[in-house]
Protein backbone atom coordinates (compact mmCIF):
# COMPACT_ATOMS: atom_id res chain seq x y z
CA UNK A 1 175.35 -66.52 16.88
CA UNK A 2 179.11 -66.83 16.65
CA UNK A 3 180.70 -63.54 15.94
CA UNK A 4 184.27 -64.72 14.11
CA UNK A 5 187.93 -63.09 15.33
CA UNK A 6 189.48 -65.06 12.21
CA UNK A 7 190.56 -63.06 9.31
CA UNK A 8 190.10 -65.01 5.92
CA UNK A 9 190.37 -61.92 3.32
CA UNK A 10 191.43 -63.09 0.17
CA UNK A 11 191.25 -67.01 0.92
CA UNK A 12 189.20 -68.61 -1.60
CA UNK A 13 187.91 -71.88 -0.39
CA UNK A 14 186.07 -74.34 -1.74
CA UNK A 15 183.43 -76.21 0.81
CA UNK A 16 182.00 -79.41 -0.28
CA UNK A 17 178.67 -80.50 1.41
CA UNK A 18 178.42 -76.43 1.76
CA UNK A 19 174.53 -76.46 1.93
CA UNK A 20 173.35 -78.13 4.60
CA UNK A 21 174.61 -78.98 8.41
CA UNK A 22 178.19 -78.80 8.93
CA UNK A 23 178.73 -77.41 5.50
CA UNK A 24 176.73 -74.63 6.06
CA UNK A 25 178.03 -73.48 9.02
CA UNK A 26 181.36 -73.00 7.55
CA UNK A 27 180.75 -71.79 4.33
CA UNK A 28 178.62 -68.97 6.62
CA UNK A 29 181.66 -68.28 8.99
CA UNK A 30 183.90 -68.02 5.77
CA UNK A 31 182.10 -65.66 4.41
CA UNK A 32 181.50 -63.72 7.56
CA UNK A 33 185.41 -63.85 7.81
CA UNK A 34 186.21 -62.54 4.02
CA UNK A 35 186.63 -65.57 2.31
CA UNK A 36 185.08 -66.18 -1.57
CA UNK A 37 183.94 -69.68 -1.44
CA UNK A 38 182.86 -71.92 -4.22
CA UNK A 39 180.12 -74.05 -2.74
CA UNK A 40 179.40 -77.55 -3.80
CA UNK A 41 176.08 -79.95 -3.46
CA UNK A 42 174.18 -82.47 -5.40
CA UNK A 43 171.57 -80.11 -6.34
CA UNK A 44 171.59 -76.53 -8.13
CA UNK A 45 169.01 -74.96 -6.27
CA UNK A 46 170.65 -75.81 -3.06
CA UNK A 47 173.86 -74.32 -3.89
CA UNK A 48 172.21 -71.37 -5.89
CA UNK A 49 170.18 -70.33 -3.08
CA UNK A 50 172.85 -70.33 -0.53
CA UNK A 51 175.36 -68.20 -2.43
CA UNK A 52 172.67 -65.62 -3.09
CA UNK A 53 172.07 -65.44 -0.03
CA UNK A 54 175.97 -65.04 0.88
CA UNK A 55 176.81 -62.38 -1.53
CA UNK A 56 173.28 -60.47 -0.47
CA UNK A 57 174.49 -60.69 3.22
CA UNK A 58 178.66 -60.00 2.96
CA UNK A 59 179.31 -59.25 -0.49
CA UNK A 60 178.92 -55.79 -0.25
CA UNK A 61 178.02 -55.44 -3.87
CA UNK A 62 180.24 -58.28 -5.00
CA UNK A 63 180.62 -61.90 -6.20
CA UNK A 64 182.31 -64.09 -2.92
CA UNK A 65 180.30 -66.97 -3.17
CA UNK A 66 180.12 -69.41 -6.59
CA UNK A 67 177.84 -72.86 -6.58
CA UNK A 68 178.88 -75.94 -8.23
CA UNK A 69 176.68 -79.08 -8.69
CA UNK A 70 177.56 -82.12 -8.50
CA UNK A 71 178.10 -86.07 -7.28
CA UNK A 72 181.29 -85.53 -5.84
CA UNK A 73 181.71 -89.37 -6.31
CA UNK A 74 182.74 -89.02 -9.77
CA UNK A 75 186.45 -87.72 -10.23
CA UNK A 76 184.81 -85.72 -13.48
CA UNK A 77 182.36 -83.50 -11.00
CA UNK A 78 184.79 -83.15 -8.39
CA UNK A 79 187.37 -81.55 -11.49
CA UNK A 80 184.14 -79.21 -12.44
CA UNK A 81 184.44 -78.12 -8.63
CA UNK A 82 187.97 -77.12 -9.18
CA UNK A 83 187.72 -75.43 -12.60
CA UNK A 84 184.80 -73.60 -11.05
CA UNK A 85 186.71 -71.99 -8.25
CA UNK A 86 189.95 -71.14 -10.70
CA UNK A 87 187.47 -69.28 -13.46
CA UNK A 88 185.29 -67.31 -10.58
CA UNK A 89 188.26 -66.69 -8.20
CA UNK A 90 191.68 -67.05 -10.04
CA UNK A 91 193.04 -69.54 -6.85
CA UNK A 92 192.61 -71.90 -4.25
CA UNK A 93 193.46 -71.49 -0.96
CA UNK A 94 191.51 -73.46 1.18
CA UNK A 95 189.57 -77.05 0.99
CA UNK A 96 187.25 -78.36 3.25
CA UNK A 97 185.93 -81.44 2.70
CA UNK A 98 182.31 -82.06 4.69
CA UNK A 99 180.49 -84.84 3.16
CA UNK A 100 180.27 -88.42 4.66
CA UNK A 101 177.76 -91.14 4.61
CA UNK A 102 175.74 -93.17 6.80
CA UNK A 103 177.38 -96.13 8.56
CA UNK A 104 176.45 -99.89 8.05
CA UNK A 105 175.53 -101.15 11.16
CA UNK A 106 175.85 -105.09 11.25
CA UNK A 107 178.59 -107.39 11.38
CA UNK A 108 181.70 -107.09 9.52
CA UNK A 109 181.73 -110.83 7.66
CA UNK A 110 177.98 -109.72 6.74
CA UNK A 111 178.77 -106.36 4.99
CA UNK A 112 178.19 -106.25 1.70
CA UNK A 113 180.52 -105.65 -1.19
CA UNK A 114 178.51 -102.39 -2.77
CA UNK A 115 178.57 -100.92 0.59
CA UNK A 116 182.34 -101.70 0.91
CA UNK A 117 182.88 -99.90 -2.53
CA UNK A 118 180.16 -97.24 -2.25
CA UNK A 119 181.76 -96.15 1.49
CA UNK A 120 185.16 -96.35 0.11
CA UNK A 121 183.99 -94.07 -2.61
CA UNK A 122 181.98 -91.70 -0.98
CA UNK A 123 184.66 -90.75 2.03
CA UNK A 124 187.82 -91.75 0.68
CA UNK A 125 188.12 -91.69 -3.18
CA UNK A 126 186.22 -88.06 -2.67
CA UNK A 127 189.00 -86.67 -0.75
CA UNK A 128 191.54 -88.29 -2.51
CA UNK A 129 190.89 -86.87 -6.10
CA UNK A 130 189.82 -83.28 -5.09
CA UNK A 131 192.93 -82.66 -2.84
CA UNK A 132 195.02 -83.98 -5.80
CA UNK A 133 193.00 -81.98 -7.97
CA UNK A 134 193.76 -78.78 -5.47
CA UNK A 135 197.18 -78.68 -4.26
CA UNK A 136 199.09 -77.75 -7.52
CA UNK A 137 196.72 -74.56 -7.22
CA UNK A 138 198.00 -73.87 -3.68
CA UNK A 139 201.73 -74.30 -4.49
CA UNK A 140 201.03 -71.55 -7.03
CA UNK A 141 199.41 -69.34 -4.86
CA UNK A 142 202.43 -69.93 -2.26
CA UNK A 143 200.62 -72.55 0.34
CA UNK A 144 196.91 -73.61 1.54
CA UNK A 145 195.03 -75.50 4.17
CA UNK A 146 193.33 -78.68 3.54
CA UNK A 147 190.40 -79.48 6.24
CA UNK A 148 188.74 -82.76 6.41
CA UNK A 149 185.37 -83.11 8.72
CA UNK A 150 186.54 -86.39 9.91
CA UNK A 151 185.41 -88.84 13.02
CA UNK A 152 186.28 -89.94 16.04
CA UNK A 153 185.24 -93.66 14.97
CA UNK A 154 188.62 -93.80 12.81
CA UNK A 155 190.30 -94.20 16.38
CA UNK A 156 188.06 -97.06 17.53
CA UNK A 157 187.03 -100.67 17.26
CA UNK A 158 183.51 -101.21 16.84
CA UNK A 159 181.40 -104.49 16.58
CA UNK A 160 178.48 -102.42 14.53
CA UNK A 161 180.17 -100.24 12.07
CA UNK A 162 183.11 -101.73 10.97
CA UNK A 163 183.62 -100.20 7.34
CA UNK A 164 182.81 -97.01 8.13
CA UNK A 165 185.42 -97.17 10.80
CA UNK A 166 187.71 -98.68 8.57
CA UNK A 167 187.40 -95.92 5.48
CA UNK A 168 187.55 -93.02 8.17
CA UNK A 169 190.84 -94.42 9.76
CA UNK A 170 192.21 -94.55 5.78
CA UNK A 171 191.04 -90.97 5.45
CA UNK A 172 193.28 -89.61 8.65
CA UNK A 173 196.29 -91.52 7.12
CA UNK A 174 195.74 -89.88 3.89
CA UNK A 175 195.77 -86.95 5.83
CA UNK A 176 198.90 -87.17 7.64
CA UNK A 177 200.21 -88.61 3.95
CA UNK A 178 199.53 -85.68 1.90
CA UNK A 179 200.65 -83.30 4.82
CA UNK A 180 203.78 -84.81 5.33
CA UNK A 181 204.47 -84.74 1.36
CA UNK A 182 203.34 -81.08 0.65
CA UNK A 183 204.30 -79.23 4.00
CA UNK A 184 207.76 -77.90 2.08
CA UNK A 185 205.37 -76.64 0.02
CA UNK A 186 203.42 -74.82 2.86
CA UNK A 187 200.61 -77.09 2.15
CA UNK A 188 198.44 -77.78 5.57
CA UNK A 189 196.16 -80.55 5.78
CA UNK A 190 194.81 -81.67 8.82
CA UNK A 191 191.66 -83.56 10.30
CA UNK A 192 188.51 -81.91 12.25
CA UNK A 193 187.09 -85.19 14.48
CA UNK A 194 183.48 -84.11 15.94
CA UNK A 195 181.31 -86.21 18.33
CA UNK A 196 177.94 -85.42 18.89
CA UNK A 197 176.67 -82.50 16.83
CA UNK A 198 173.15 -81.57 16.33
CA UNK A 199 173.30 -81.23 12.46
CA UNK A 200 171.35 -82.06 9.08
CA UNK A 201 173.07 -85.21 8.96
CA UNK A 202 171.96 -86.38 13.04
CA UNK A 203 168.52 -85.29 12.51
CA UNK A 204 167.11 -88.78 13.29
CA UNK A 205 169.51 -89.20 16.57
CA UNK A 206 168.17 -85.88 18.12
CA UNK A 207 164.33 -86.97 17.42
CA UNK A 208 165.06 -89.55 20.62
CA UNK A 209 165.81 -87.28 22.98
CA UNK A 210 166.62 -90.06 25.62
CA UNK A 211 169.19 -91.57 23.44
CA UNK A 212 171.32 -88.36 23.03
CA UNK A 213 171.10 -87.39 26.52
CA UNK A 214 172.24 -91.09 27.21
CA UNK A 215 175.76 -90.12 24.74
CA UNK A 216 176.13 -86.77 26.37
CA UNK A 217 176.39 -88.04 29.58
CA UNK A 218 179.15 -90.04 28.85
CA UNK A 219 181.38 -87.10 27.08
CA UNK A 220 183.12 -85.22 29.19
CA UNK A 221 181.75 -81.97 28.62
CA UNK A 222 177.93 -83.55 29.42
CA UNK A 223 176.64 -82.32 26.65
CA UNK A 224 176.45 -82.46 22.37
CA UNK A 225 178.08 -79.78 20.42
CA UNK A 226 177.30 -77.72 17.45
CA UNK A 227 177.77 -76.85 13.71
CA UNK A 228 179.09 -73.38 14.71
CA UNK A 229 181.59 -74.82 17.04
CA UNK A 230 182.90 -77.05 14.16
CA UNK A 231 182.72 -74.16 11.73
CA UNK A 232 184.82 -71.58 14.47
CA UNK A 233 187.11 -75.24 14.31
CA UNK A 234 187.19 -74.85 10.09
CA UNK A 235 188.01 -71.30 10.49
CA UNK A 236 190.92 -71.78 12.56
CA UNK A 237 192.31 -74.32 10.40
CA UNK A 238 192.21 -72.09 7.46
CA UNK A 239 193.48 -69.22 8.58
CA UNK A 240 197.06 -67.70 8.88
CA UNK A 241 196.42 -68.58 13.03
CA UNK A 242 197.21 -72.31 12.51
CA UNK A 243 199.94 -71.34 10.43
CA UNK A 244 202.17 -73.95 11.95
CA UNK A 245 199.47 -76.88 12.41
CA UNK A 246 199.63 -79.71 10.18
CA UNK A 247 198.71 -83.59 9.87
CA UNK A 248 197.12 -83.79 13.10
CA UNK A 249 193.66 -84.26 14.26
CA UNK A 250 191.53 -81.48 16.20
CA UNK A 251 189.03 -83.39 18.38
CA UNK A 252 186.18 -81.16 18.89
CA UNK A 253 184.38 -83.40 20.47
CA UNK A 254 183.39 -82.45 24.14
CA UNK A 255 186.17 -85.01 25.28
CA UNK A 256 185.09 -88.03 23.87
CA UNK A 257 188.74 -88.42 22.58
CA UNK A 258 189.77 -88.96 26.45
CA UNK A 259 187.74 -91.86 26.68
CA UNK A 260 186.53 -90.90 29.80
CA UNK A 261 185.00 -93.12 32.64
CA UNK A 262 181.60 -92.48 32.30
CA UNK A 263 179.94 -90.24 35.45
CA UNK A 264 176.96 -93.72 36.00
CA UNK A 265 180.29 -95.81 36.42
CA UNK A 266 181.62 -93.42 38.57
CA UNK A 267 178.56 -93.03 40.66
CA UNK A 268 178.63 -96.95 40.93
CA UNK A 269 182.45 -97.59 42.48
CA UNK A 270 181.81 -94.56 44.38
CA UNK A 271 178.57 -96.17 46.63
CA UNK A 272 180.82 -99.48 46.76
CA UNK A 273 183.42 -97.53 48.35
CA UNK A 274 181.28 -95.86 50.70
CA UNK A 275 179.94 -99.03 51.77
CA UNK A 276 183.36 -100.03 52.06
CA UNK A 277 184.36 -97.78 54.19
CA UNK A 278 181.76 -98.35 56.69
CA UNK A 279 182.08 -101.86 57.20
């Protein structure tokens, strides 16, 4: 288990998508750290559960970890999110924004309008409002860091996902936008892009076991990464470490960001060379 160096005492954070995958793994490092989180998901028990568990395990007799329900789709939930974290905590510090939502794979001229809206919605409306919603908190309490789980399909064309692609290249602009407004006001926002993480959300990927090997062997690292390393990622981000980091994206990603030759292409001009060479 990953044993965190990063100091977080006295952040409050909120975590949306805090229950499950991704989520989890950083609301546990943030709470391992020192942070008090408020913890968003759709369902009360989910959230419940997990922030028992997180005050059992680091409170030390204390409240650090809140839970908030919600469809964080609708601008009023999100705003319950925010109010929660001000009446339990007093401030806001730190927002990381997990959620996503599964691709449409098909042509782009085929898409449908719903899934248009309801990806538009779900990834970039989401951040949108509760980053609005947050940063007037942070500029009172002197500066904070805004974290979006991102993608690394925002920085490619695709012939199978188009919208999704689309909506997650939107959500790193509106990254870089609301960093380069708020940085006077020591407001941080940047992007985390992840490749190929075993998660809650990739569940179905790693039941074919010949498919992900097929997508590790073409990062550059050979193989898929993990929640913690995305959480140790978070951590970083919201810390007083990255201090000086803002509106950029954090590939953590095993190198997929190089766009690396793939090693069966290499193996391939390699033999033809060797045959070269001996004629």
């Amino acid at each position: 288990m990953y044993t965190p160096v990063i100091d977080l005492t006295g952040k409050v954070a909120i975590v949306t998508g805090a229950t499950k995958g991704m989520g989890a793994a950083i609301s546990e490092i943030f709470a391992r750290s020192g942070a008090r989180i408020v913890l968003t998901s759709r369902t009360a028990v989910d959230g419940e559960t997990m922030a028992t568990s997180l005050n059992e395990r680091y409170g030390s007799g204390k409240t650090i970890a809140a839970a908030q329900s919600g469809n964080l789709e609708k601008k009023a939930e999100l705003q319950a999110v925010v109010d929660k974290a001000i009446e339990f905590f007093g401030r806001i510090d730190v927002l990381v924004c997990v959620p996503s939502i599964r691709p449409w794979f098909g042509s782009s001229i085929e898409t449908p309008d719903d899934e248009i809206d309801r990806q538009f919605t779900a990834i970039f409306k989401s951040r949108f409002w509760i980053t609005s919603m947050c940063i007037p908190h942070m500029i009172q309490a002197g500066g904070g860091s805004v974290i979006y789980i991102g993608s690394g399909s925002a920085f490619e064309a695709t012939s199978e996902r188009s919208t999704y692609a689309c909506v997650r290249a939107a959500e790193a602009q509106l990254m870089r936008n609301f960093a380069a407004e708020f940085g006077g006001q020591n407001i941080r926002v940047n992007t985390i892009a992840p490749s190929l993480i075993q998660s809650h959300g990739s569940a179905a990927l790693f039941q074919d076991a010949s498919t992900v090997s097929m997508i590790a062997a073409g990062l550059p690292m050979r193989r898929h990464g993990t929640t913690n390393e995305i959480a140790a990622a978070a951590a970083f981000l919201a810390s007083d470490a990255s201090s000086f980091t803002t509106g950029t994206v954090l590939p953590v990603d095993g190198g997929r960001h190089l766009h690396a030759v793939p090693t069966r292409l290499t193996k391939v001009f390699a033999n033809e060379q060797a045959t070269r060479l001996k004629s």
